[in-house]
N, C-alpha and C. Protein backbone atom coordinates (compact mmCIF):
# COMPACT_ATOMS: atom_id res chain seq x y z
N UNK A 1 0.82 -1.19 0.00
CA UNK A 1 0.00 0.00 0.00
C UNK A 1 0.87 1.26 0.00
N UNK A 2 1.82 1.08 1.02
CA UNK A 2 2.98 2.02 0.92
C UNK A 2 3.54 2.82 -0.82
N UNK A 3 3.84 1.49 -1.26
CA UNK A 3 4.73 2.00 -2.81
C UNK A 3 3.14 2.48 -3.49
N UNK A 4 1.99 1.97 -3.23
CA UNK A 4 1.09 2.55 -4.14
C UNK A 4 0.72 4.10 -4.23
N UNK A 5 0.81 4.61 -2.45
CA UNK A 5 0.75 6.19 -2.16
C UNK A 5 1.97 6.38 -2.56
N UNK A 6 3.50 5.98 -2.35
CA UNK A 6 4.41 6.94 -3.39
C UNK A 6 4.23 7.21 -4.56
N UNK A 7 3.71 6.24 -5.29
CA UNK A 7 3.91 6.39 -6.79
C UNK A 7 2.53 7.52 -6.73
N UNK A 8 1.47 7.20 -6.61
CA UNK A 8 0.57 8.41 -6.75
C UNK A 8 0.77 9.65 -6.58
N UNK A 9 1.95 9.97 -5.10
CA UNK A 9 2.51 11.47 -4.83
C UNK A 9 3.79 11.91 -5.79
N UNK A 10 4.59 10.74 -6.60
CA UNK A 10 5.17 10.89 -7.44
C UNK A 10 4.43 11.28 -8.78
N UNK A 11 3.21 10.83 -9.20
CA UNK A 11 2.37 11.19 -10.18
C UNK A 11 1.71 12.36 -10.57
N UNK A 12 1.22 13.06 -8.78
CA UNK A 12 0.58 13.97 -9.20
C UNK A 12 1.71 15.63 -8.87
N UNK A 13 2.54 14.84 -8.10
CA UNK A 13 3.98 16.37 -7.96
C UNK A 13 5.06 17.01 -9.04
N UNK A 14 4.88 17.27 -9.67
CA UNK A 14 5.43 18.01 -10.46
C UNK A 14 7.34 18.26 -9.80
N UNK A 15 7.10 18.86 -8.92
CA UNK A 15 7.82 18.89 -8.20
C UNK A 15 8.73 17.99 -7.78
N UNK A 16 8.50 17.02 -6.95
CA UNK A 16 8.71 16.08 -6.87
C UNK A 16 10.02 15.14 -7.84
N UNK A 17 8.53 14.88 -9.12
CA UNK A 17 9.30 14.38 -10.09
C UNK A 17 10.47 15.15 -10.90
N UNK A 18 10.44 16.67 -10.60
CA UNK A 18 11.72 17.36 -10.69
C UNK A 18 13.32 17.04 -9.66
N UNK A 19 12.53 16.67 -8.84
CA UNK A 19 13.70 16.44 -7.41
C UNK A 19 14.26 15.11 -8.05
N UNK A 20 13.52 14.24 -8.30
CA UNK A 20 14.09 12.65 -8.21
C UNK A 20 14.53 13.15 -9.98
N UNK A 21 14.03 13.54 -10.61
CA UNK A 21 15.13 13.16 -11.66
C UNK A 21 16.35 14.21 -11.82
N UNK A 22 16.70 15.16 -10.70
CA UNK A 22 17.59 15.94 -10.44
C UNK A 22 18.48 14.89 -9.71
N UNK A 23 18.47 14.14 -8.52
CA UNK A 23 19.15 13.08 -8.71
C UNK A 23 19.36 11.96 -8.93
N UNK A 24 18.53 11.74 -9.87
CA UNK A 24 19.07 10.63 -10.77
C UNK A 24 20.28 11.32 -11.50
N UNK A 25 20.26 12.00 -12.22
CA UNK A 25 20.98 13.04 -13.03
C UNK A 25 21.83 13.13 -12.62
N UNK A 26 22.44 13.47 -11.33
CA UNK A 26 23.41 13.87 -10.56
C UNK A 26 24.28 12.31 -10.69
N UNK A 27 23.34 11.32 -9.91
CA UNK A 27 23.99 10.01 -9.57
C UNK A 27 24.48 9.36 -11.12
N UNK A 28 23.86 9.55 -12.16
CA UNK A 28 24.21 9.33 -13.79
C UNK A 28 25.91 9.74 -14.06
N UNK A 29 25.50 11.36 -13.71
CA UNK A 29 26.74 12.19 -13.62
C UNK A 29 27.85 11.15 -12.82
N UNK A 30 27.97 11.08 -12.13
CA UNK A 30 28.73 10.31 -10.96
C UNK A 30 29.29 9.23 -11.86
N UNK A 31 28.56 8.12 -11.64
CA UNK A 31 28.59 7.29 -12.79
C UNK A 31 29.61 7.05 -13.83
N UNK A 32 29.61 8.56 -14.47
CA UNK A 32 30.02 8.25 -15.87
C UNK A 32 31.14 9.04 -15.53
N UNK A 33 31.23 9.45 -14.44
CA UNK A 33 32.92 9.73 -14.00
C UNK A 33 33.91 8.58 -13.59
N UNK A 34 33.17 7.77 -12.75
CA UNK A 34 33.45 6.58 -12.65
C UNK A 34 34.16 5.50 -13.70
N UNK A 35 32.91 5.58 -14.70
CA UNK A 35 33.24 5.01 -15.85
C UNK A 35 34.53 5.76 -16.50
N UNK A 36 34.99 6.91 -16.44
CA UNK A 36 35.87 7.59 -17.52
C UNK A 36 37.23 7.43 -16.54
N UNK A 37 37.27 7.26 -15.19
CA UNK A 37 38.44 7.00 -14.36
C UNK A 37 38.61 5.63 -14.35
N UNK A 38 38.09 4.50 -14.59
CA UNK A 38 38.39 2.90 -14.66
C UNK A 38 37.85 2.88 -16.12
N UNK A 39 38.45 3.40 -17.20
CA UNK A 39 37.98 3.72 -18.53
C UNK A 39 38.43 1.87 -18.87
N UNK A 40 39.24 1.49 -18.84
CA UNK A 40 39.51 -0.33 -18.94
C UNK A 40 37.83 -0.82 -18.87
N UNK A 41 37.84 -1.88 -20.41
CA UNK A 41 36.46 -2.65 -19.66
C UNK A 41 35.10 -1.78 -19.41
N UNK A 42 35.16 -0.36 -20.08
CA UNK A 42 33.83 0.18 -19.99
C UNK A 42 33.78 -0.08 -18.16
N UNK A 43 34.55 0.91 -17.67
CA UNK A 43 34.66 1.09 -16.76
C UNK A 43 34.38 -0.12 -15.33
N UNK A 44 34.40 -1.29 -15.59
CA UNK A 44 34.91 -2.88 -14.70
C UNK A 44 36.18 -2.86 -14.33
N UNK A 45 36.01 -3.55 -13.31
CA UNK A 45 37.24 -3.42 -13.15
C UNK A 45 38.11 -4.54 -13.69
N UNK A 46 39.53 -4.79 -14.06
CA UNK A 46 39.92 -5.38 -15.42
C UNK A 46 40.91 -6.63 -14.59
N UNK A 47 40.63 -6.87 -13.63
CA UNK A 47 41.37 -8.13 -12.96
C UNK A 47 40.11 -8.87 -11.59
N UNK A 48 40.92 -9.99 -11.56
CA UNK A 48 39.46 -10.88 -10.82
C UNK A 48 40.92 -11.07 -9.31
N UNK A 49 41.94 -10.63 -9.11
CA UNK A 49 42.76 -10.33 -8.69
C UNK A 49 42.36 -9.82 -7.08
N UNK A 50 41.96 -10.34 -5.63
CA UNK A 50 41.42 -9.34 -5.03
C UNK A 50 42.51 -8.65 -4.32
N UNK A 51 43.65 -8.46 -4.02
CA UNK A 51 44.80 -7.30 -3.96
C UNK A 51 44.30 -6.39 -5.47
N UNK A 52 44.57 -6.21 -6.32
CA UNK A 52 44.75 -5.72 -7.14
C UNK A 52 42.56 -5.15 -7.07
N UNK A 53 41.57 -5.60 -7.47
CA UNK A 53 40.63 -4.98 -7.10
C UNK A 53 40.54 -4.07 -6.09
N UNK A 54 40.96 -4.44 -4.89
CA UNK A 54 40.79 -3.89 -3.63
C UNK A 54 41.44 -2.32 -4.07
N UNK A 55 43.14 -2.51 -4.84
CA UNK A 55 43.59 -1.53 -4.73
C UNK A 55 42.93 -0.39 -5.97
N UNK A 56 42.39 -0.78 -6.87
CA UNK A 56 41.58 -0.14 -8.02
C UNK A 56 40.61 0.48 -7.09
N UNK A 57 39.41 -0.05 -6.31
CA UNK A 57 38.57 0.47 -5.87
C UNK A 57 39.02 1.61 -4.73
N UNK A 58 40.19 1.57 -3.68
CA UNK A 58 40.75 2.10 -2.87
C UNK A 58 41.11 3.66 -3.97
N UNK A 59 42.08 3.47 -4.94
CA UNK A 59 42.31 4.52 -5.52
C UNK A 59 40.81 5.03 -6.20
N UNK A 60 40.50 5.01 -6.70
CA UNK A 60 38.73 5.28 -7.33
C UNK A 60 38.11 6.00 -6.32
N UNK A 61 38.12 5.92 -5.14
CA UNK A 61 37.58 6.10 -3.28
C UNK A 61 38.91 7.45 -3.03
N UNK A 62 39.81 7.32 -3.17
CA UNK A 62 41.11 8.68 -3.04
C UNK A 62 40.41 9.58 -4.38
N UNK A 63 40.48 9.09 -5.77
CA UNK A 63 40.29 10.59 -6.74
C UNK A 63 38.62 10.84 -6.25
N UNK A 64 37.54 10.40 -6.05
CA UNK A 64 36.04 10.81 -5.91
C UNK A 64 36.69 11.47 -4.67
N UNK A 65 37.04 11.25 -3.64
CA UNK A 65 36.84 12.01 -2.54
C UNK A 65 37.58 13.61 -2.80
N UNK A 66 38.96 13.24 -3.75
CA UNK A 66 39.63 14.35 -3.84
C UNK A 66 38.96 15.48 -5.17
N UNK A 67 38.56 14.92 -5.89
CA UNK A 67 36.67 15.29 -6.53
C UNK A 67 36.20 16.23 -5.95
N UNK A 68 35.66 15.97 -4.67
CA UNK A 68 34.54 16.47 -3.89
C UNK A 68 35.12 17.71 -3.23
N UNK A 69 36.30 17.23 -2.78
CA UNK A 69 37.31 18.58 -2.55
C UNK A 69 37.23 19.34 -3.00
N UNK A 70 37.83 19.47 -4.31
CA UNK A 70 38.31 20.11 -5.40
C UNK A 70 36.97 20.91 -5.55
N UNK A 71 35.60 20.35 -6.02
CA UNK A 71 34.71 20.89 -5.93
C UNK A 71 34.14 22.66 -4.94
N UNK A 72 34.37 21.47 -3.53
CA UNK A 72 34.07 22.13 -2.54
C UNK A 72 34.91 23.61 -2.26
N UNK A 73 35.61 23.56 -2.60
CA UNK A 73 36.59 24.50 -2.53
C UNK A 73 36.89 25.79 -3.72
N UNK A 74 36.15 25.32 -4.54
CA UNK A 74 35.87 26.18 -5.75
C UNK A 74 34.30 26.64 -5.75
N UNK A 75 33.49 26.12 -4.84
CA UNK A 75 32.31 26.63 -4.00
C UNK A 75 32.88 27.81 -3.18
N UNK A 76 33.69 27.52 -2.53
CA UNK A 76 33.99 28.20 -1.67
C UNK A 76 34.83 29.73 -2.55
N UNK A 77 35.62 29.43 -2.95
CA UNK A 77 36.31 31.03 -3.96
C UNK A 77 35.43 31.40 -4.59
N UNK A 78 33.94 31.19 -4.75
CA UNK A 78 32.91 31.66 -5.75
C UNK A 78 32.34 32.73 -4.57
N UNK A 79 31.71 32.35 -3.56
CA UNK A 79 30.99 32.68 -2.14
C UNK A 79 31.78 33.19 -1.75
N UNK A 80 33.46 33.49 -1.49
CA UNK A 80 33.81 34.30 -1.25
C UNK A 80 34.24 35.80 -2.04
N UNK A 81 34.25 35.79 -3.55
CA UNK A 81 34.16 37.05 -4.20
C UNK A 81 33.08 37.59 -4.40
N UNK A 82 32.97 38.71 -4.16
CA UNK A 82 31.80 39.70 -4.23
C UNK A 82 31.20 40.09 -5.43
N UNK A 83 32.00 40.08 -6.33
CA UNK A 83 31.67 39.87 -7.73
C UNK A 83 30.95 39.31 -8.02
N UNK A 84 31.47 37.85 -8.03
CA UNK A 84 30.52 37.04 -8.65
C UNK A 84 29.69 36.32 -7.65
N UNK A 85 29.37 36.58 -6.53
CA UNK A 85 28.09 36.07 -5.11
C UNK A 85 26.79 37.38 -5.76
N UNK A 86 27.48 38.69 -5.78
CA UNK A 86 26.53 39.09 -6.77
C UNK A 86 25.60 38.95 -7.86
N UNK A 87 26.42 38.00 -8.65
CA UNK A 87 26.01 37.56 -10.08
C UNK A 87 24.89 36.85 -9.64
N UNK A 88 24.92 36.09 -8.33
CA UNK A 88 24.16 34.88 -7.90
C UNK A 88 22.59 35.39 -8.12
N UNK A 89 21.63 34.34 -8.07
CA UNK A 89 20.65 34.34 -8.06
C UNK A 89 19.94 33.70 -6.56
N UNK A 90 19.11 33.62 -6.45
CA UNK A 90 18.47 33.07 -5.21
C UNK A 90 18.23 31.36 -5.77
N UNK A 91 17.84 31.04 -6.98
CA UNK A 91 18.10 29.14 -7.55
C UNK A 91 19.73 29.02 -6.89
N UNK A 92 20.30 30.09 -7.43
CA UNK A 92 21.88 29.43 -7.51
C UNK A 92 22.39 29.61 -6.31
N UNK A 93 21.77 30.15 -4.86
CA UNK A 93 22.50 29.89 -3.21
C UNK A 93 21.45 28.36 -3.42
N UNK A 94 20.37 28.45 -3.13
CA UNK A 94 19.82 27.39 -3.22
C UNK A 94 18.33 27.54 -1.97
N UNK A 95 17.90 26.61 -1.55
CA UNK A 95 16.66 26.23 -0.68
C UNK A 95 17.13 27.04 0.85
């Protein structure tokens, strides 16, 4: 009964169905970064090896995190010039 009221509040929200396919989108995005950093194998990993997996996935886990950094931090030099926090819009601080 549960999944039947989601899908109906997914049906009739507009909204909603903006949110979830904002991240889907996002998690796609992700994804296909994934895929372009273990580019071997359409992005698999290319040994059945578990030292050698372990260490593929370990490095994959170091560049996403250092990713997120990198990101975060270029959030941050945006929010801190006045210039361009100006430029901002009220979509682009966010909720």
């Amino acid at each position: 009964m549960a999944i039947f009221r989601a899908s109906v509040s997914y049906l009739e929200s507009e909204a909603l169905r903006r949110e979830v396919n904002e991240g889907l989108n996002v998690v796609e995005n992700w994804n296909g970064t994934n895929d372009f950093i273990l580019f071997g194998k359409k992005g698999e990993l290319a040994t059945n090896k578990p030292y050698d997996m372990e260490m593929s996935l370990l490095c994959l886990h170091l560049i996403q995190v250092s990713l997120v950094y990198i990101n975060a931090r270029m959030i941050q030099e945006v929010l801190e010039d006045p210039v361009l926090l100006d430029r901002m819009t009220p979509r682009d601080l966010g909720p």
